[in-house]
PDB file of N, CA and C in Angstrom:
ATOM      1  N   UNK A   1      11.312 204.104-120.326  1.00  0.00           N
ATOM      2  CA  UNK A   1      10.056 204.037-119.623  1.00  0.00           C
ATOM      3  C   UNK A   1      10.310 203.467-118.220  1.00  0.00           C
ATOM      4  N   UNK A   2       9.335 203.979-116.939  1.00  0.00           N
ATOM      5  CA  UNK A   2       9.510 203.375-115.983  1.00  0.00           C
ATOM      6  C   UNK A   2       8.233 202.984-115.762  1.00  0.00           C
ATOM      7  N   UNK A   3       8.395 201.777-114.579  1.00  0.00           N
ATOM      8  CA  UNK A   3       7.354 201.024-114.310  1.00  0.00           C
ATOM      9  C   UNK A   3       7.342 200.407-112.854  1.00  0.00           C
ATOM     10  N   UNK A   4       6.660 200.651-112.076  1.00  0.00           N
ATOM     11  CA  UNK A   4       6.668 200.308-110.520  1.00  0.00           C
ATOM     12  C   UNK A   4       5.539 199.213-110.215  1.00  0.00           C
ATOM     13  N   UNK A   5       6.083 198.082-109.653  1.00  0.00           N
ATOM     14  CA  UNK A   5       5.330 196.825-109.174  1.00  0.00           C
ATOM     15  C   UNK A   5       5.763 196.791-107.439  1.00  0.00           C
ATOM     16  N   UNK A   6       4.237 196.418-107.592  1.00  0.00           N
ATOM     17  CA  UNK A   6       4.541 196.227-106.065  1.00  0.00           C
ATOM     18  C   UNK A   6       4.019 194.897-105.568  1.00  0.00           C
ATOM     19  N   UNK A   7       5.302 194.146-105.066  1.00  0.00           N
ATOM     20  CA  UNK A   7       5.186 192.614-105.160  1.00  0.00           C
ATOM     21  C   UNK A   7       5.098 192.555-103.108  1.00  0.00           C
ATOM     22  N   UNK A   8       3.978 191.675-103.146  1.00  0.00           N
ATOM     23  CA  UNK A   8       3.388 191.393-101.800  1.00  0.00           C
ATOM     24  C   UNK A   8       4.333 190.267-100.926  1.00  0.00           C
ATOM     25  N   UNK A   9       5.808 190.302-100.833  1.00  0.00           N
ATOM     26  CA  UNK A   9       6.515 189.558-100.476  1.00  0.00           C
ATOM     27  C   UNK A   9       6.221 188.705 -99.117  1.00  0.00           C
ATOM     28  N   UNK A  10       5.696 189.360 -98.634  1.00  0.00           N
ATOM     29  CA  UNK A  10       5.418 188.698 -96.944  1.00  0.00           C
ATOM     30  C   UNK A  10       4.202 187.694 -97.581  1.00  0.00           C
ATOM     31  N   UNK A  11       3.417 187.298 -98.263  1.00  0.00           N
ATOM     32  CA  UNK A  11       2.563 186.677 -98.915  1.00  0.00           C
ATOM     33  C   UNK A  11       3.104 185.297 -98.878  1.00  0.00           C
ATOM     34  N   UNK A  12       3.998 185.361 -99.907  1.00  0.00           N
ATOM     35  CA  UNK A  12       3.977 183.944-100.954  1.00  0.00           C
ATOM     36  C   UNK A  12       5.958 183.907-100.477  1.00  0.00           C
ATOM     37  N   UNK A  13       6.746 184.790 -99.311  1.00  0.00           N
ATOM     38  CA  UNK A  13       7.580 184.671 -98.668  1.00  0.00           C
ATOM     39  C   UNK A  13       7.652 184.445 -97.568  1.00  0.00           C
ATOM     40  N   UNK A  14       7.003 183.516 -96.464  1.00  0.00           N
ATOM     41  CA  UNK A  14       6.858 183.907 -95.093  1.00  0.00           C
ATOM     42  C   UNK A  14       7.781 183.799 -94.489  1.00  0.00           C
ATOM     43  N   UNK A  15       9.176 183.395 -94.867  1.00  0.00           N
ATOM     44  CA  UNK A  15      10.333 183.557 -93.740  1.00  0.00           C
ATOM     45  C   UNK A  15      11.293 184.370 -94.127  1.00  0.00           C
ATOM     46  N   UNK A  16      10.584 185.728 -95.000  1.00  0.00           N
ATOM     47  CA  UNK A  16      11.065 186.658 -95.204  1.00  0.00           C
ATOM     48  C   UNK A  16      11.493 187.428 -93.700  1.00  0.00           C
ATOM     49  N   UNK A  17      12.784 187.332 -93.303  1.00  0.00           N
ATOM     50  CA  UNK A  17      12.752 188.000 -91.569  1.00  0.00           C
ATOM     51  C   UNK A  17      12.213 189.716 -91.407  1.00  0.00           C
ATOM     52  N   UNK A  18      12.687 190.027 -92.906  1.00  0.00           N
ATOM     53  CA  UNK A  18      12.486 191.760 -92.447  1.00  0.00           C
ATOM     54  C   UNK A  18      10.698 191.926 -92.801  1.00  0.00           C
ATOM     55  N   UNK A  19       9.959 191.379 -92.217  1.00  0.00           N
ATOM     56  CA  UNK A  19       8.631 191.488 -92.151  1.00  0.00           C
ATOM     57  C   UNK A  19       8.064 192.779 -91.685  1.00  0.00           C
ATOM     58  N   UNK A  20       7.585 194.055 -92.665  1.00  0.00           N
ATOM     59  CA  UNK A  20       7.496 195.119 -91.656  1.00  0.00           C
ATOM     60  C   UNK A  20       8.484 195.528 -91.669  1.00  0.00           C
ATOM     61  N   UNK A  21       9.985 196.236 -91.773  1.00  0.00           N
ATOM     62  CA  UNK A  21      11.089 196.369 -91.500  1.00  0.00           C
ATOM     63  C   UNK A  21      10.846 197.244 -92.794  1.00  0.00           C
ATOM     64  N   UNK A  22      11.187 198.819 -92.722  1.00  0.00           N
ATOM     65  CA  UNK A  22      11.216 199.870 -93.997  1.00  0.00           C
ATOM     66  C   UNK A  22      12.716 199.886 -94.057  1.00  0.00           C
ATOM     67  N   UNK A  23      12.855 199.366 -95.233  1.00  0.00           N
ATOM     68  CA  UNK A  23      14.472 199.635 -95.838  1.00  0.00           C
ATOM     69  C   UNK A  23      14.942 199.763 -97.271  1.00  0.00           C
ATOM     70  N   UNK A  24      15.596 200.101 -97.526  1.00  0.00           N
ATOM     71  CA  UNK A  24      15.837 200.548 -99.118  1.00  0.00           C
ATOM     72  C   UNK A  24      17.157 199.634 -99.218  1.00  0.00           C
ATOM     73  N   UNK A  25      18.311 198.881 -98.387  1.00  0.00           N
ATOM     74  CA  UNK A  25      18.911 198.466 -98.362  1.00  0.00           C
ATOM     75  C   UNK A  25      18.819 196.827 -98.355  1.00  0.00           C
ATOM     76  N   UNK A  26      17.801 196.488 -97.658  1.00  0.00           N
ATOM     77  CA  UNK A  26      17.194 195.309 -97.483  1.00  0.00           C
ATOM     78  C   UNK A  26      16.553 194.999 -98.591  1.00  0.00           C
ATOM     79  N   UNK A  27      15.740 195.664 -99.556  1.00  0.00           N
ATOM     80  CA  UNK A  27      14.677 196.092-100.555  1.00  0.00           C
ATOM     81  C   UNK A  27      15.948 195.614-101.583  1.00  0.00           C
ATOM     82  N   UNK A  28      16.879 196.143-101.422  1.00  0.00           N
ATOM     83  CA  UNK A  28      17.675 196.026-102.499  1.00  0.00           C
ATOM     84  C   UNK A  28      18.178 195.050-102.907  1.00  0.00           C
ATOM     85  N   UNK A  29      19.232 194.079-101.885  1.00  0.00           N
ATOM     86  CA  UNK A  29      19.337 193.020-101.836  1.00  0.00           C
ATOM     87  C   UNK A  29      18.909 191.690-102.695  1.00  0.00           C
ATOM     88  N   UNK A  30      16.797 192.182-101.882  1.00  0.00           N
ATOM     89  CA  UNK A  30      15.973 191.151-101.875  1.00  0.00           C
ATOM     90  C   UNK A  30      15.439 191.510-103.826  1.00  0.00           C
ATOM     91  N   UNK A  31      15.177 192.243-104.309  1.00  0.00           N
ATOM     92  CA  UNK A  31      15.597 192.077-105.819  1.00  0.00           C
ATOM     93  C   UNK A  31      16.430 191.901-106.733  1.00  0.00           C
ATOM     94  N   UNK A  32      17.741 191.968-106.104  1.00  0.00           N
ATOM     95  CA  UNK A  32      19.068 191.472-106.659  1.00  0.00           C
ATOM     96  C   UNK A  32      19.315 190.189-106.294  1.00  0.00           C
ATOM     97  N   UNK A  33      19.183 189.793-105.278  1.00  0.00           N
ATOM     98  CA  UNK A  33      19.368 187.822-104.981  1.00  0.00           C
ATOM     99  C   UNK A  33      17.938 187.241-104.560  1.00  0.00           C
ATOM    100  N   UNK A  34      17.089 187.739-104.814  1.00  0.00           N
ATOM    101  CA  UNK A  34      15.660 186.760-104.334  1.00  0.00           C
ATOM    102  C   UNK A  34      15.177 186.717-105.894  1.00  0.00           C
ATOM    103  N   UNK A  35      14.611 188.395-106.081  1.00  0.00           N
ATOM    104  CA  UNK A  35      14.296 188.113-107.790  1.00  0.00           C
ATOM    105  C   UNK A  35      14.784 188.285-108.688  1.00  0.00           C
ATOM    106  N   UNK A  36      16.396 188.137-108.599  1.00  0.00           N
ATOM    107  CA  UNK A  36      17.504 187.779-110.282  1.00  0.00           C
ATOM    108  C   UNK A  36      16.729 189.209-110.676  1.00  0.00           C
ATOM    109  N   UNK A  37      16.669 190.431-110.042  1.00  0.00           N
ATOM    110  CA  UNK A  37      16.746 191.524-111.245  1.00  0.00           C
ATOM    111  C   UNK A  37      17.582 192.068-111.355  1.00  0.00           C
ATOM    112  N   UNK A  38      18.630 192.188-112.474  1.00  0.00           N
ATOM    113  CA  UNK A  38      19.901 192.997-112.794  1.00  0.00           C
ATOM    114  C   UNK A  38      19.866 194.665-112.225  1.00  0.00           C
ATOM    115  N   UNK A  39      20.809 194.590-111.257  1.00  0.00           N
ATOM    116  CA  UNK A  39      20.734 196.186-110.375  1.00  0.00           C
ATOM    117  C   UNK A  39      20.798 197.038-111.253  1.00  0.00           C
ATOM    118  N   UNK A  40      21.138 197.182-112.912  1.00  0.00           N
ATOM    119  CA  UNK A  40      21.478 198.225-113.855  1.00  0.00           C
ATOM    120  C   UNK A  40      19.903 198.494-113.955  1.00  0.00           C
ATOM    121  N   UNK A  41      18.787 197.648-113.526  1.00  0.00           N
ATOM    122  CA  UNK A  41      17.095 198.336-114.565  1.00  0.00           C
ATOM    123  C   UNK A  41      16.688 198.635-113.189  1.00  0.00           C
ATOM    124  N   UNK A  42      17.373 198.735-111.747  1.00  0.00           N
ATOM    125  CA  UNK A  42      16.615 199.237-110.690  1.00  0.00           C
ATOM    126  C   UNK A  42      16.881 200.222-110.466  1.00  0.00           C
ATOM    127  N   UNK A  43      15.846 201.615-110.263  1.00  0.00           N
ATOM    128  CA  UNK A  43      15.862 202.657-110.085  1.00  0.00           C
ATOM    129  C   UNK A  43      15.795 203.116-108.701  1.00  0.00           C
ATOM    130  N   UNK A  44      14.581 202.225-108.002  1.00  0.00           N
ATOM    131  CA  UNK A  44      14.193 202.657-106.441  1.00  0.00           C
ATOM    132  C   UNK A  44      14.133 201.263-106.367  1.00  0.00           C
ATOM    133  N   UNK A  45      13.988 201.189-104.690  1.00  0.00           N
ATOM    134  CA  UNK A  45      13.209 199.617-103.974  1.00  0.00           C
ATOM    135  C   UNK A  45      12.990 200.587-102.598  1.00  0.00           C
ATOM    136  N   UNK A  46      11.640 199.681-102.061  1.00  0.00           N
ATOM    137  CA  UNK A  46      11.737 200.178-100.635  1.00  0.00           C
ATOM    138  C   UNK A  46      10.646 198.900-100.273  1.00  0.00           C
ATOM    139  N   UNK A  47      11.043 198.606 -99.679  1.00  0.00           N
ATOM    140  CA  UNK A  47      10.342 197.561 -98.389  1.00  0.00           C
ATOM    141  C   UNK A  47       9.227 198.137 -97.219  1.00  0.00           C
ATOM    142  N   UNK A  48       8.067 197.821 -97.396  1.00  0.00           N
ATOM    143  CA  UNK A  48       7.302 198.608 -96.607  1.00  0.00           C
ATOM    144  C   UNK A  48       5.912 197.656 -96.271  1.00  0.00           C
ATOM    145  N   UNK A  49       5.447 197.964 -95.743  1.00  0.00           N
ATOM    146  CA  UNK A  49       4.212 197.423 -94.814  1.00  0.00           C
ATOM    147  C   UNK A  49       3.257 196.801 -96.108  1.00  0.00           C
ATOM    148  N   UNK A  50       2.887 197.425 -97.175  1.00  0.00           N
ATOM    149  CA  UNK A  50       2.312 196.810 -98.036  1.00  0.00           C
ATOM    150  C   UNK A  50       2.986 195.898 -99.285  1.00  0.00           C
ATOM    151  N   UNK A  51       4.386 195.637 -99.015  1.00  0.00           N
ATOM    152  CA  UNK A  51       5.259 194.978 -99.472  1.00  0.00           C
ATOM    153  C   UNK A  51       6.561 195.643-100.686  1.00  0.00           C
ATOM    154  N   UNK A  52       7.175 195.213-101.085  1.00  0.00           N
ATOM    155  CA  UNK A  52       8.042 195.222-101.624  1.00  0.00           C
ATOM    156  C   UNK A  52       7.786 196.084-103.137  1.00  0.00           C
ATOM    157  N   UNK A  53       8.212 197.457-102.915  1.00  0.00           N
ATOM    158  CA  UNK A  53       7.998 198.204-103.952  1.00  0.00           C
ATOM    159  C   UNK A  53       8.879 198.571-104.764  1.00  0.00           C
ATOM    160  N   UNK A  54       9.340 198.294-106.282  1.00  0.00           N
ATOM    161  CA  UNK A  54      10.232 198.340-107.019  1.00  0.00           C
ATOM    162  C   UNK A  54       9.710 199.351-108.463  1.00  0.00           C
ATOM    163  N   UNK A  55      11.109 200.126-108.482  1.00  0.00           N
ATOM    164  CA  UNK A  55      10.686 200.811-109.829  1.00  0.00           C
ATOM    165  C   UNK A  55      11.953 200.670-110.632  1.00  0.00           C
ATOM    166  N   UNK A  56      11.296 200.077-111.925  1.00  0.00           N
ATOM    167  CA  UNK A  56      12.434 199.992-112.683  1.00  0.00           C
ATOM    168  C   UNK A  56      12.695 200.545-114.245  1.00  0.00           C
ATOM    169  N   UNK A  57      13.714 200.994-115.106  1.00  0.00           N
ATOM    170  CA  UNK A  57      13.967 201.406-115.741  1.00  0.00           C
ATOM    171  C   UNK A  57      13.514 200.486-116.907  1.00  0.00           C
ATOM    172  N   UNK A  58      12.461 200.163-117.571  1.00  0.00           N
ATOM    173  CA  UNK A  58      12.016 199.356-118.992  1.00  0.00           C
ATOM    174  C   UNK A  58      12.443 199.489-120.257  1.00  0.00           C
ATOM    175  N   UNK A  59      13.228 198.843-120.968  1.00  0.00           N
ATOM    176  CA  UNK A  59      13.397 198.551-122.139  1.00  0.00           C
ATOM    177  C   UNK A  59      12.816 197.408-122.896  1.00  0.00           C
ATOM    178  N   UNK A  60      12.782 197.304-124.552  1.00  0.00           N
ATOM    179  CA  UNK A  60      11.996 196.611-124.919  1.00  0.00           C
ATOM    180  C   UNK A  60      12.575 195.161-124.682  1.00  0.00           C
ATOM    181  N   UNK A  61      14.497 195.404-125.074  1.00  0.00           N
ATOM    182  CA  UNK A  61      14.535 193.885-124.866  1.00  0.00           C
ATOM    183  C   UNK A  61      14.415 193.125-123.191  1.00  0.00           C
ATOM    184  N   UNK A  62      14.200 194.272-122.012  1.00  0.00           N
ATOM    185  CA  UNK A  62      14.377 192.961-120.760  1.00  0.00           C
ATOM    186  C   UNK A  62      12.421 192.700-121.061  1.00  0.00           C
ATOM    187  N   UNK A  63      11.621 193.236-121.201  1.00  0.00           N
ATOM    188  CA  UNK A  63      10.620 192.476-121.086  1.00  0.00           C
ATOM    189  C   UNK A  63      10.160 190.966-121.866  1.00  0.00           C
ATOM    190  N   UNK A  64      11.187 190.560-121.854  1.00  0.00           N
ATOM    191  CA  UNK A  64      10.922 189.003-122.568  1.00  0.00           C
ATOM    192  C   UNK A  64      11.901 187.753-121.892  1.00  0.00           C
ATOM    193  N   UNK A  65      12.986 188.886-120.635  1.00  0.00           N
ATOM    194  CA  UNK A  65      13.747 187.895-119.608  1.00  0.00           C
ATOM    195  C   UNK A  65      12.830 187.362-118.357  1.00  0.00           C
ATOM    196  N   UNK A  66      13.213 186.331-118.291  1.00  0.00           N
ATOM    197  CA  UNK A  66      12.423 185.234-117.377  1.00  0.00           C
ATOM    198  C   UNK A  66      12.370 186.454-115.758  1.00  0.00           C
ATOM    199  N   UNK A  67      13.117 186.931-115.289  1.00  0.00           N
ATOM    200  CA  UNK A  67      12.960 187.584-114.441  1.00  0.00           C
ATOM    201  C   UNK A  67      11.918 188.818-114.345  1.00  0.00           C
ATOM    202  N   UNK A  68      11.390 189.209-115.607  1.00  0.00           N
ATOM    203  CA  UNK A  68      10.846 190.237-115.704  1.00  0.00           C
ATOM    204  C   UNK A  68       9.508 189.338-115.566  1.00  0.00           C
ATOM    205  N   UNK A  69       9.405 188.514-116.375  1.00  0.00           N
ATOM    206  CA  UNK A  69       7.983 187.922-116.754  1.00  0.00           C
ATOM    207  C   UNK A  69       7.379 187.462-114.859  1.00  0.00           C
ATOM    208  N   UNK A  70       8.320 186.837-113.961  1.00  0.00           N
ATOM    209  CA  UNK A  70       8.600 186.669-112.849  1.00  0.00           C
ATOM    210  C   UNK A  70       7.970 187.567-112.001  1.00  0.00           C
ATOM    211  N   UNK A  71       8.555 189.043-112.382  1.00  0.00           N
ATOM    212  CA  UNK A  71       7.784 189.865-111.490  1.00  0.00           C
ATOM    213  C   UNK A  71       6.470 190.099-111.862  1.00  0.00           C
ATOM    214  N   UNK A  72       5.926 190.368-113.199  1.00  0.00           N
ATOM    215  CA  UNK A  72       5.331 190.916-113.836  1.00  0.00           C
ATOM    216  C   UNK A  72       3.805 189.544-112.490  1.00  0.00           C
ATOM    217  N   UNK A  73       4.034 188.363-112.483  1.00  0.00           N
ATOM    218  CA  UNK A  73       3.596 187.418-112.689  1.00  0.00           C
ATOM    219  C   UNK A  73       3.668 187.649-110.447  1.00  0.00           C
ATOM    220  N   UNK A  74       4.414 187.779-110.121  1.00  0.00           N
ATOM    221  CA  UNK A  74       4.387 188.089-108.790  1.00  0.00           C
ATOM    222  C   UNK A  74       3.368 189.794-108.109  1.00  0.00           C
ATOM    223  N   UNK A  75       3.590 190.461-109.211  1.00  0.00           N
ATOM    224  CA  UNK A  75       3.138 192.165-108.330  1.00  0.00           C
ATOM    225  C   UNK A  75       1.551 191.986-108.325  1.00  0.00           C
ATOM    226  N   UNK A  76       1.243 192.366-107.268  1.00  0.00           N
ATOM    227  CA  UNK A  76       0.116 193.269-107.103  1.00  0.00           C
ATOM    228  C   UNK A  76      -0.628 194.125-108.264  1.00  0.00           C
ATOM    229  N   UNK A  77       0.116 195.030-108.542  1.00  0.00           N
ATOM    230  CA  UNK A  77      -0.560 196.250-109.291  1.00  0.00           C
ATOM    231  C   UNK A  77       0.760 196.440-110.273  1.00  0.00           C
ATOM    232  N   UNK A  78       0.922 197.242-110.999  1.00  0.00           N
ATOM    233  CA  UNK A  78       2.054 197.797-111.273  1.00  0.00           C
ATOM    234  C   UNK A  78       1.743 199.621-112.044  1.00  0.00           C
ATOM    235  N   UNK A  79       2.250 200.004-112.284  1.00  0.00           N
ATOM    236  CA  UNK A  79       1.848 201.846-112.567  1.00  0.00           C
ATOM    237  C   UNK A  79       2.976 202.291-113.547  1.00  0.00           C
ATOM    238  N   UNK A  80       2.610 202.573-114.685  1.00  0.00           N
ATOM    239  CA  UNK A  80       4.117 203.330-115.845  1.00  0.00           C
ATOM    240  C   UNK A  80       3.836 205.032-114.872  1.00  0.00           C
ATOM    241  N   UNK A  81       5.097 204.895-114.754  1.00  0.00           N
ATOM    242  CA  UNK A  81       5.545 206.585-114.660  1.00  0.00           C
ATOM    243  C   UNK A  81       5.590 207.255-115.633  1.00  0.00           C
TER     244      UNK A  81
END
């Protein structure tokens, strides 16, 4: 299953530098060392004006790791594909 959250980073990050800044590289990074999500359940990231959009690959056992609950607990909205 996939599942896309879109976490409002410039919010509750303000010295996030790439403020505004569209990148998939930057995006990437910033969910691998900001929110501890293991790069094996990330599918997409992109960094964009309405913040930090991640889609990731769901299984039953990561939804009970502290990182998941993390985002779950950070996004905006989130949408199953």
């Amino acid at each position: 299953m996939e599942e896309m959250f879109l976490i409002p980073i410039m919010d509750f990050d303000p010295s996030w530098m790439m403020k505004g800044y569209e990148s998939s590289l930057y995006a990437l990074e910033y969910c691998e060392y900001t929110l501890d999500i293991p790069p094996e359940y990330i599918l997409d990231s992109f960094l964009g004006e309405e913040g930090l959009e991640v889609t990731l690959s769901v299984d039953e056992e990561m939804i009970r790791e502290d990182w998941y609950l993390n985002l779950k607990r950070l996004a905006c909205y989130e949408r199953a594909s």
